[in-house]
Protein backbone atom coordinates (compact mmCIF):
# COMPACT_ATOMS: atom_id res chain seq x y z
CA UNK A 1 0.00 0.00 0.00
CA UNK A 2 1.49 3.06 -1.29
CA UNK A 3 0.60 5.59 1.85
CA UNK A 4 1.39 4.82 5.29
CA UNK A 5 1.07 6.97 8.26
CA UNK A 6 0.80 7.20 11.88
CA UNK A 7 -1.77 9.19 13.51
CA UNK A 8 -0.65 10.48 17.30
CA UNK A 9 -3.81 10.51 20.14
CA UNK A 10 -3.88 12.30 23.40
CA UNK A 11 -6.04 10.82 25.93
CA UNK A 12 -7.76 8.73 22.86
CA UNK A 13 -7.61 4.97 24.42
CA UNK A 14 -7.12 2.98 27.24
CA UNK A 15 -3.44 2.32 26.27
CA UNK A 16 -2.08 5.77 28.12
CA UNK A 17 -2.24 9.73 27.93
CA UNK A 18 -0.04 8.98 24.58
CA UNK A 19 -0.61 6.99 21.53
CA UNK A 20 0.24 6.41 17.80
CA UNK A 21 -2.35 4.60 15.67
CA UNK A 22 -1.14 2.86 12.02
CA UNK A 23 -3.15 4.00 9.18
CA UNK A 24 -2.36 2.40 5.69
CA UNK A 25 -4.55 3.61 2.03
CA UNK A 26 -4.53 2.77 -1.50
CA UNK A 27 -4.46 5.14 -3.97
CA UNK A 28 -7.93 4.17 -4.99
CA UNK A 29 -10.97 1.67 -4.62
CA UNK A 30 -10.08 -1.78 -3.47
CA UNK A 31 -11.36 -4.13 -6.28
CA UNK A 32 -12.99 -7.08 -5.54
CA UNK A 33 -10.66 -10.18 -4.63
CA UNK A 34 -7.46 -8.28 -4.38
CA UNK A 35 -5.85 -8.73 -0.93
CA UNK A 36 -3.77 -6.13 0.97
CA UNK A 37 -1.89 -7.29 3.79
CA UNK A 38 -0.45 -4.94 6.30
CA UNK A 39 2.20 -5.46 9.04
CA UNK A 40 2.06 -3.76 12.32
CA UNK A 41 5.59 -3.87 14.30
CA UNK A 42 5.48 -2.89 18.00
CA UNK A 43 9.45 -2.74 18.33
CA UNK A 44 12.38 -0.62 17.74
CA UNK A 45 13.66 0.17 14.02
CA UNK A 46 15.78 -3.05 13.50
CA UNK A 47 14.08 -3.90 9.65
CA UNK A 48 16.05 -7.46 10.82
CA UNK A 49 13.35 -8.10 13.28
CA UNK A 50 10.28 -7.39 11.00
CA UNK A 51 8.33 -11.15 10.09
CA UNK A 52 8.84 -12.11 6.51
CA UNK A 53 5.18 -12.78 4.85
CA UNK A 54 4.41 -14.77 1.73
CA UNK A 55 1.36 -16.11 0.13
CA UNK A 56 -0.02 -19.06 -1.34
CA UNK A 57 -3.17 -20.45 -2.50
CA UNK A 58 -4.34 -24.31 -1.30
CA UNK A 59 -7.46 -25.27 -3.01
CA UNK A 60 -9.10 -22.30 -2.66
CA UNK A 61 -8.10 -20.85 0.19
CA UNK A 62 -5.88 -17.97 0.65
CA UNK A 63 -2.96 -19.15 3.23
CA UNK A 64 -0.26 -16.48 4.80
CA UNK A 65 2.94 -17.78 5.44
CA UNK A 66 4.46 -15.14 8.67
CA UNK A 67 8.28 -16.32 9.07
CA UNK A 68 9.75 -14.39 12.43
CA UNK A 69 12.74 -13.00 13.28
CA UNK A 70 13.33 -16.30 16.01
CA UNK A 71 12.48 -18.76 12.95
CA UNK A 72 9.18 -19.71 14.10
CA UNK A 73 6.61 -19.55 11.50
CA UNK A 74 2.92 -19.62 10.76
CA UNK A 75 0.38 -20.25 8.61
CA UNK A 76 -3.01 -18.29 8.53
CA UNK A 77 -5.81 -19.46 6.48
CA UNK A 78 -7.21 -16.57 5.20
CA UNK A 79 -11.38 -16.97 5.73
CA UNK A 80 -13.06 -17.58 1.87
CA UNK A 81 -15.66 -14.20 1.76
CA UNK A 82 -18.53 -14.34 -0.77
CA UNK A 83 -18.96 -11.20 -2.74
CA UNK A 84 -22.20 -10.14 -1.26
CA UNK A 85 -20.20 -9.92 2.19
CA UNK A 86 -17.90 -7.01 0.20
CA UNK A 87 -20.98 -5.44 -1.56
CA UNK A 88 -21.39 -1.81 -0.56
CA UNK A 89 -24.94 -1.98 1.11
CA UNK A 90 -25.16 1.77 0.50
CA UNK A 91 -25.56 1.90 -3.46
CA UNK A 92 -27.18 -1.53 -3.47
């Protein structure tokens, strides 16, 4: 995603008086069965430490693949959506 940005709060949450709160966008609509992944990282700046993520399809299921920094790794089957779960109820 092409514009990342962190958005500071004051007395916004239940984390403390001080926050920061990721925000990712595209540069336009999302089409329909396009996936966007984004990666949090609650640490210092090492880029070492940041998990390594790959995709792959079984079937037809969407699987993540997280590899982290220690080695361990992961695998997150993504949840099959039908389109009418993405359909914008609005301008139905």
């Amino acid at each position: 995603m092409p514009a990342a940005s962190v958005v500071p709060g004051a007395d916004s949450n239940a984390l403390g008086a001080a926050s920061a709160t990721p925000v990712v966008r595209t540069d336009g609509p999302v089409a329909y069965g396009t996936l966007h992944v984004a990666l949090v990282h609650l640490g210092g700046s090492d880029p070492a430490a940041l998990p390594r993520v790959t995709t792959r399809a079984e079937g037809t299921t969407l699987v993540a693949d997280v590899t982290w920094a220690d080695g361990a790794q992961d695998a997150i089957r993504l949840p099959a959506v039908e389109k009418e779960a993405w359909k914008d109820q609005h301008r139905a």
